[in-house]
Structures are given as C-alpha cells and as structure tokens.
Protein backbone atom coordinates (compact mmCIF):
# COMPACT_ATOMS: atom_id res chain seq x y z
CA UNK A 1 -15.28 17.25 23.30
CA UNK A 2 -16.18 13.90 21.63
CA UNK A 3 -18.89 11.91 20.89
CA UNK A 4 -19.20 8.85 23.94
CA UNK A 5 -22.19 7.83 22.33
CA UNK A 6 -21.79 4.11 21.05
CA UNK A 7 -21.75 4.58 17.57
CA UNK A 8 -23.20 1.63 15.14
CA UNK A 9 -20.27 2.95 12.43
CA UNK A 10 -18.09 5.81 11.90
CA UNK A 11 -19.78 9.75 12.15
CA UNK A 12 -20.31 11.82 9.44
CA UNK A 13 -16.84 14.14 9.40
CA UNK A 14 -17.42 17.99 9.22
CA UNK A 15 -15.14 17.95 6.37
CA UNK A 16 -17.42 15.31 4.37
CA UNK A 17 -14.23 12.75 3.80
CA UNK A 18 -16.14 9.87 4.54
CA UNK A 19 -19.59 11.11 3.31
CA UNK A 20 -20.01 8.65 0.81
CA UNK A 21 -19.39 5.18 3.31
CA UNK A 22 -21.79 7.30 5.97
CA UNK A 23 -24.56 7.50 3.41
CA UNK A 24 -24.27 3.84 2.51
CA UNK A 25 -24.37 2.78 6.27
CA UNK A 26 -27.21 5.58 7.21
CA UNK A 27 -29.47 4.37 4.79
CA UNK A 28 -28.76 0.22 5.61
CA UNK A 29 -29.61 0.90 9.35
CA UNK A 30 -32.40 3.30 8.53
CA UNK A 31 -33.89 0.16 6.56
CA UNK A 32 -33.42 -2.41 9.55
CA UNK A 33 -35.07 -0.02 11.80
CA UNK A 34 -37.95 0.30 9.28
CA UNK A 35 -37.69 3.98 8.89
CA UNK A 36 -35.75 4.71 5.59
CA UNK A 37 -38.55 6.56 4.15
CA UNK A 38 -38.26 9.16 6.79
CA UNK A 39 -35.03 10.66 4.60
CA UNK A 40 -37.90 11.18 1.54
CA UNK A 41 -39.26 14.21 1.04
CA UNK A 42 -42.93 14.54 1.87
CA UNK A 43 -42.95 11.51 3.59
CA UNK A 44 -46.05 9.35 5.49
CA UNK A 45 -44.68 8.16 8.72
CA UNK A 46 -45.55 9.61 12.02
CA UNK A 47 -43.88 11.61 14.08
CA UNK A 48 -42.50 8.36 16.60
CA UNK A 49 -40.82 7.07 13.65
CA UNK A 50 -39.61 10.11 11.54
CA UNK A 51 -37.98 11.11 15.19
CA UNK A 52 -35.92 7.74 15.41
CA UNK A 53 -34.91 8.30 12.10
CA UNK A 54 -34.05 11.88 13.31
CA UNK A 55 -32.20 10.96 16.47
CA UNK A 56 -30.22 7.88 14.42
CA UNK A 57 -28.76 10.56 11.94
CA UNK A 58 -27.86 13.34 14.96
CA UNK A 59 -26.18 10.64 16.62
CA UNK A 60 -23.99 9.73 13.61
CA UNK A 61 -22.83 13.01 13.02
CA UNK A 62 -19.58 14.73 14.15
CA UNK A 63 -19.94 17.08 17.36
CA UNK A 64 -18.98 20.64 14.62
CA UNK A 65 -22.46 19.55 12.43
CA UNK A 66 -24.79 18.34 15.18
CA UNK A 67 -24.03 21.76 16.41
CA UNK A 68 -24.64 23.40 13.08
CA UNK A 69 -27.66 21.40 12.38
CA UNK A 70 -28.85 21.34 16.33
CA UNK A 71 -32.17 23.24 15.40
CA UNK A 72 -33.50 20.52 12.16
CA UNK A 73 -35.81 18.21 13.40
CA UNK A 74 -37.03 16.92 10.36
CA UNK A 75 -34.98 14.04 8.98
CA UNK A 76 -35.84 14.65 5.22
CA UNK A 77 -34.87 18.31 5.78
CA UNK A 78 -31.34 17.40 7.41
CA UNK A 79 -30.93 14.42 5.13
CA UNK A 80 -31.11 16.85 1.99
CA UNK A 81 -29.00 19.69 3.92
CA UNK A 82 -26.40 17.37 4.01
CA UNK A 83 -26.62 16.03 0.68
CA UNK A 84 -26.32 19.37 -0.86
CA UNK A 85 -23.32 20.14 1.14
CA UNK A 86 -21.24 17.08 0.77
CA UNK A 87 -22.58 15.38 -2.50
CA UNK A 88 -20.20 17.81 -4.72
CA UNK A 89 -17.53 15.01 -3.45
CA UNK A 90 -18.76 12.88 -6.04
CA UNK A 91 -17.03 14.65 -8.87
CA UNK A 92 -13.67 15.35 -7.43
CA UNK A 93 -14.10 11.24 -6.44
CA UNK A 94 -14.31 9.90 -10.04
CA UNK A 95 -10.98 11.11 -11.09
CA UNK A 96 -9.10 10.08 -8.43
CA UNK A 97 -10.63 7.02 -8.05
CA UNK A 98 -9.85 6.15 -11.87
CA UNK A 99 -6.10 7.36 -10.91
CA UNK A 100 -6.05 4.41 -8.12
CA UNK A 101 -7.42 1.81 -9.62
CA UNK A 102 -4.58 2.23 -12.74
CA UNK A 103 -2.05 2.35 -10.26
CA UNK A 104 -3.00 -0.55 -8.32
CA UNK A 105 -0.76 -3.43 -8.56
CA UNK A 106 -0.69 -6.85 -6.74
CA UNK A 107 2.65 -6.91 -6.50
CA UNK A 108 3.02 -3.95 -4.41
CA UNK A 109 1.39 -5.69 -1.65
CA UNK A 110 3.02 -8.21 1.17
CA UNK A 111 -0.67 -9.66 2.11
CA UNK A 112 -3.70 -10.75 0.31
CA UNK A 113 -5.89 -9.12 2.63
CA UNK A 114 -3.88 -5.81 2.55
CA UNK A 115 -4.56 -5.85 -1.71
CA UNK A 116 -8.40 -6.77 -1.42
CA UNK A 117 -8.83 -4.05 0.90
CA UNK A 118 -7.33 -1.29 -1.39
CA UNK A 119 -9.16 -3.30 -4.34
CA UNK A 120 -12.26 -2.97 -3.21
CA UNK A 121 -12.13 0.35 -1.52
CA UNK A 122 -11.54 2.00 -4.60
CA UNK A 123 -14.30 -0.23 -6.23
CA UNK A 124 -16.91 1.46 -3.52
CA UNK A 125 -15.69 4.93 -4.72
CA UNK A 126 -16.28 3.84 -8.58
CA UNK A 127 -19.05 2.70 -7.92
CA UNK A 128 -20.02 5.22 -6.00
CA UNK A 129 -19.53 7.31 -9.06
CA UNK A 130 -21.60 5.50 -10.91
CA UNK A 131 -18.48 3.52 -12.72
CA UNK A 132 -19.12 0.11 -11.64
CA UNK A 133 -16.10 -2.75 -12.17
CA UNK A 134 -17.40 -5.85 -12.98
CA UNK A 135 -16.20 -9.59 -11.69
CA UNK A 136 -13.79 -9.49 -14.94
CA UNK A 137 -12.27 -6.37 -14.29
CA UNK A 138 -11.73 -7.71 -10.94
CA UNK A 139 -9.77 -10.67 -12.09
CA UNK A 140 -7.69 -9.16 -14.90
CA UNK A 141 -6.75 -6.69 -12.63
CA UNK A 142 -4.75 -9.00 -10.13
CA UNK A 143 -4.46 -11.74 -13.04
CA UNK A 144 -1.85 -8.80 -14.64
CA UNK A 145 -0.09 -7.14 -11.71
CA UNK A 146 1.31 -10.16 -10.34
CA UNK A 147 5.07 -10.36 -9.89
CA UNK A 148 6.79 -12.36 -12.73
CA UNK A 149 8.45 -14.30 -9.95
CA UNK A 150 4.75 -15.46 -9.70
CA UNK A 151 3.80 -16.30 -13.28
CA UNK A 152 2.90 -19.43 -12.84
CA UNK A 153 0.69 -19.14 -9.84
CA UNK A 154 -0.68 -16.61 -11.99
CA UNK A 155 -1.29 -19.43 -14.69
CA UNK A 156 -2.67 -21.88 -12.53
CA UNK A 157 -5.49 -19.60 -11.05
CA UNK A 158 -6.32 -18.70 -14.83
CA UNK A 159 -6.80 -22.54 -15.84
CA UNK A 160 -9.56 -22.72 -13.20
CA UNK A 161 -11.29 -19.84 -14.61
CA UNK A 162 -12.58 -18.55 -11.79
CA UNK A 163 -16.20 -16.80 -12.50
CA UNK A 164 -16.19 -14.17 -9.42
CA UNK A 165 -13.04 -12.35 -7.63
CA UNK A 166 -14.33 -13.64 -4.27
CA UNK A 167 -13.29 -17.01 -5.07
CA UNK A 168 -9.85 -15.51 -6.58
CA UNK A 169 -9.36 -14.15 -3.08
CA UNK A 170 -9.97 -17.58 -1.32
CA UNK A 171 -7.27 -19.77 -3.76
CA UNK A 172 -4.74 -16.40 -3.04
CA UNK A 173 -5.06 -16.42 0.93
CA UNK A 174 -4.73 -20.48 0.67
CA UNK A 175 -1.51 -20.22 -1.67
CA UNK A 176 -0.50 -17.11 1.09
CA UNK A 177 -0.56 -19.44 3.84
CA UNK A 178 1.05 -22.99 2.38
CA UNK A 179 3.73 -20.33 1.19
CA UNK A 180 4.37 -19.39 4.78
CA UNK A 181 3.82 -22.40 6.29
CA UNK A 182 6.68 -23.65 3.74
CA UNK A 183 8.76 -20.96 4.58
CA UNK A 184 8.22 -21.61 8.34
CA UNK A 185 9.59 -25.38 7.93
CA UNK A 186 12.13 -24.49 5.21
CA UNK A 187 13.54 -21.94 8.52
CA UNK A 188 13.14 -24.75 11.30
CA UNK A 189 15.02 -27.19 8.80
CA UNK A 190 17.72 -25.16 8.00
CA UNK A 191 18.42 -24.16 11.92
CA UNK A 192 18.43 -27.18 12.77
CA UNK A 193 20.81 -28.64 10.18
CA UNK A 194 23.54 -26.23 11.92
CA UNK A 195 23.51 -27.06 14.98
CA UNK A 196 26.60 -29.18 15.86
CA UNK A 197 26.27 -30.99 19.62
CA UNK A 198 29.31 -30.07 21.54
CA UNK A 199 30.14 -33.81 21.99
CA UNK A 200 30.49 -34.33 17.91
CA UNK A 201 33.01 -31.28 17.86
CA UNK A 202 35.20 -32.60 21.15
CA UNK A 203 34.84 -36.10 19.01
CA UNK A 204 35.68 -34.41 15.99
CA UNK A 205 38.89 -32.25 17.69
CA UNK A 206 39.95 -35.48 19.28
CA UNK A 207 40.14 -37.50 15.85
CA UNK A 208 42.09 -34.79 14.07
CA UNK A 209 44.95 -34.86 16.73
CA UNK A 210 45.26 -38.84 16.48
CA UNK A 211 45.38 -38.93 12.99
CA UNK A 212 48.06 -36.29 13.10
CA UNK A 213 49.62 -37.69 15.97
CA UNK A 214 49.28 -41.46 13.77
CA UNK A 215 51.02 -39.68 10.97
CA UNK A 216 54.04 -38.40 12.33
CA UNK A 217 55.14 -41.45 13.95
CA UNK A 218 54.46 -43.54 10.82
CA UNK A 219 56.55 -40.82 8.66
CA UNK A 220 59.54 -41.21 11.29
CA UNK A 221 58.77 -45.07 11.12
CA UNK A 222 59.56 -44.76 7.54
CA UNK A 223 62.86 -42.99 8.08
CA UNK A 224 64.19 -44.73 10.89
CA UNK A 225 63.68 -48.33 9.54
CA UNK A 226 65.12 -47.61 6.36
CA UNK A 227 67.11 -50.03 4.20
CA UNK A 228 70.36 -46.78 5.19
CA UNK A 229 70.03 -48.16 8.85
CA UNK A 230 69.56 -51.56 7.98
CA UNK A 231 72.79 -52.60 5.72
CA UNK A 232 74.25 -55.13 8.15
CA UNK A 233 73.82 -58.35 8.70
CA UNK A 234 73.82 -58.77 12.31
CA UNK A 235 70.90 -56.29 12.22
CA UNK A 236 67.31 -58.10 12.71
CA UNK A 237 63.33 -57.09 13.13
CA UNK A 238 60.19 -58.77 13.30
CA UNK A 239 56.48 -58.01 13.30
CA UNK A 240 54.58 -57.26 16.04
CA UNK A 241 51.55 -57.56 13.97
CA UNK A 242 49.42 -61.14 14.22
CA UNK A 243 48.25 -60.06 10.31
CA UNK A 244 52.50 -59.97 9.55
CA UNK A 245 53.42 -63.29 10.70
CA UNK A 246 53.13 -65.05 7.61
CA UNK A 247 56.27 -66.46 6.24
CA UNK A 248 54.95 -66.94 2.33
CA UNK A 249 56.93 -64.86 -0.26
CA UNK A 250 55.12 -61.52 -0.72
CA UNK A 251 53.41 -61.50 3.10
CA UNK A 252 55.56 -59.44 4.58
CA UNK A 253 55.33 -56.65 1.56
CA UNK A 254 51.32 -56.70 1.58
CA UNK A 255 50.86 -55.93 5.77
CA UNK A 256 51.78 -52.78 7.71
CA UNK A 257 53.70 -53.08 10.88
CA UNK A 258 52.71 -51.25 13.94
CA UNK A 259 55.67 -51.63 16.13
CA UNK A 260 59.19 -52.73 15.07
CA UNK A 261 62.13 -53.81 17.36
CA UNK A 262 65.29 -53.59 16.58
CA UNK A 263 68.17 -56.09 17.85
C-alpha cells in the first residue's frame, strides 16, 4: 500500500538511502511552519504546535516506519529515534563520496545540466560529511576534466576568472546551446546543398547527349572532308557559316564550319 498523501518532498525510505536529503528538507519546512524547535529535546512549544510538527514528520515517512513508529507522539522523541538509526550513514558516506568526486570528469557528460547535477550531488554528501568544497574546488574541478578537443573553451572561461561555479555553469549552458544551434544550421546547410531539382538533372542528362551527339559528327566531319577525298580539281565546298565568308588569306583557317556541301 502507498502513501496518497501529497507529499511536500520525497519520504524518509525504511532503508535510510535518502536520510540525509530528508533531514535537510524536514528541518527547512519545519522552519517555514515555525515549529523547528519541536525536533529539540525538552522543548517550549505547546502541544498545537509540537503536534504539527509531529503529523509533518509521520507524513514524510515511508508506510514500513510510520508503522514502526505509529505509537511516538512526541516529535523530539521520533526525531532522535530516527537519528540514531539512520545517522551511522554518515560514515560509510564520506568515503564514497570522496571516491565520486575523484572520478568525476566533465568530459564524461553529453549535457551541462547532466554534470552540475552529479557535481553538486556529491557536494551535498561532502558536505554533509562535514567536507565542504569550496567555489575553487568547484572550478578546477571542471576547469581540468574538460576534453582536450575543448582546450580552448577551457582557456577562455579561465581568462574571465570567474569568482563562483554558478556563473561557470551559466557561460557552459550558453556555449552548450550556440554549439547546437551551430550544429543545427551546419545540418540544414549541408542537406540542403544536396539536393539536386529534378529539372537541373533532365537539363544536365540532356546536355551530355548533345555534346556527345556534337562530337561524333564533328569527328566524322573531320574524316570525311579530308584533303584524301578532296584531291581533285573538279571537287568544290563552301561555308555555310556567315562568320566563314570572308575571302582574306587566313579567314577560312581561323572559323569552324558547321555544314559543308560537297559538289
């Protein structure tokens, strides 16, 4: 059976997994609804508020633990219970944590958004641990793991010496999207660059055959109308050309007949 309650974030698993994001979120709504002290032990709020507190933390709970803890009223009490039951995470955390964030490379990633999320999620777990990365340690650690394909993007956001990683994440998700809006056009361009109209190839198909069809019958001009065929004297021929008329010495060798008659 689940939970249909509407749920302001995820419930606190039975196996503790997300125990440390739960804790985080419990105590920042606890706060807005002016009842965080209610978790404290030997606390001074009345009963109204230390029961919304009490109800709030039930209701965030998986079904297996508000079972378990169906008989604790008192939200300090529960609030501890918990802790000492779950908080042990915090050791086996640290180490794997660590493990993460050394193995965490920007490269490895095909969006921004997909990096900064593992980026940051294993920042909550240092920190968490009590490691804390600072802004640097934020930068150097996408600053180095970029491709080297991408070495000088990676020099370029280093010249504007950026002083905090959420304004690293801005100039990457702007450099993202020009990249793929490039990309996009370079695509369109290129698709469009081979597409040949059906009326340039029937042009095209039609030019090759008269040119062929132009060179065969001037290669038999050539042999027919040679000087072999042309030895007599009562033989005669004459231009059908208005460029070969010319009777000057040299004008018939400089023009090209297109027809030639023979008498």
């Amino acid at each position: 059976m689940t939970n249909i309650a509407k749920l302001e974030f995820l419930a606190l698993k039975s196996s503790g997994d997300n125990y440390m994001p739960w804790t985080a979120n419990t105590k920042r709504h606890l706060k807005s609804m002016g009842v965080l002290e209610a978790i404290n032990e030997n606390n001074t709020l009345d009963d109204h508020n230390r029961a919304k507190a009490d109800v709030f933390i039930h209701k965030h709970i998986d079904e297996i633990l508000q079972l378990e803890y169906f008989n604790h009223d008192n939200p300090s009490v529960l609030w501890k219970e918990l802790k000492s039951r779950f908080d042990h995470q915090r050791d086996s955390l640290l180490p794997t944590a660590r493990v993460k964030w050394n193995s965490l490379w920007f490269q490895d990633f095909k969006k921004v958004n997909d990096y900064i999320y593992a980026l940051l999620n294993i920042c909550s777990r240092l920190e968490y641990c009590g490691q804390i990365m600072s802004e640097a340690d934020k930068l150097e650690k996408t600053y180095s793991t970029f491709h080297a394909s991408n070495i000088i993007l990676q020099q370029q956001l280093r010249l504007q010496n950026f002083q905090t990683y959420s304004d690293l994440n801005t100039n990457l998700i702007i450099a993202e999207q020009n990249n793929e809006l490039l990309m996009k056009n370079h695509q369109a361009r290129s698709t469009g660059s081979l597409a040949i109209p059906e009326a340039n190839i029937a042009y095209n198909n039609d030019h090759k055959n008269f040119r062929r069809k132009w060179e065969q019958g001037r290669g038999r001009g050539r042999n027919y109308f040679s000087k072999a065929h042309f030895s007599g004297r009562n033989h005669s021929f004459k231009w059908n050309n208005n460029r070969g008329r010319g009777h000057g010495r040299g004008s018939g060798r400089s023009q090209k007949a297109n027809n030639y008659h023979a008498n």
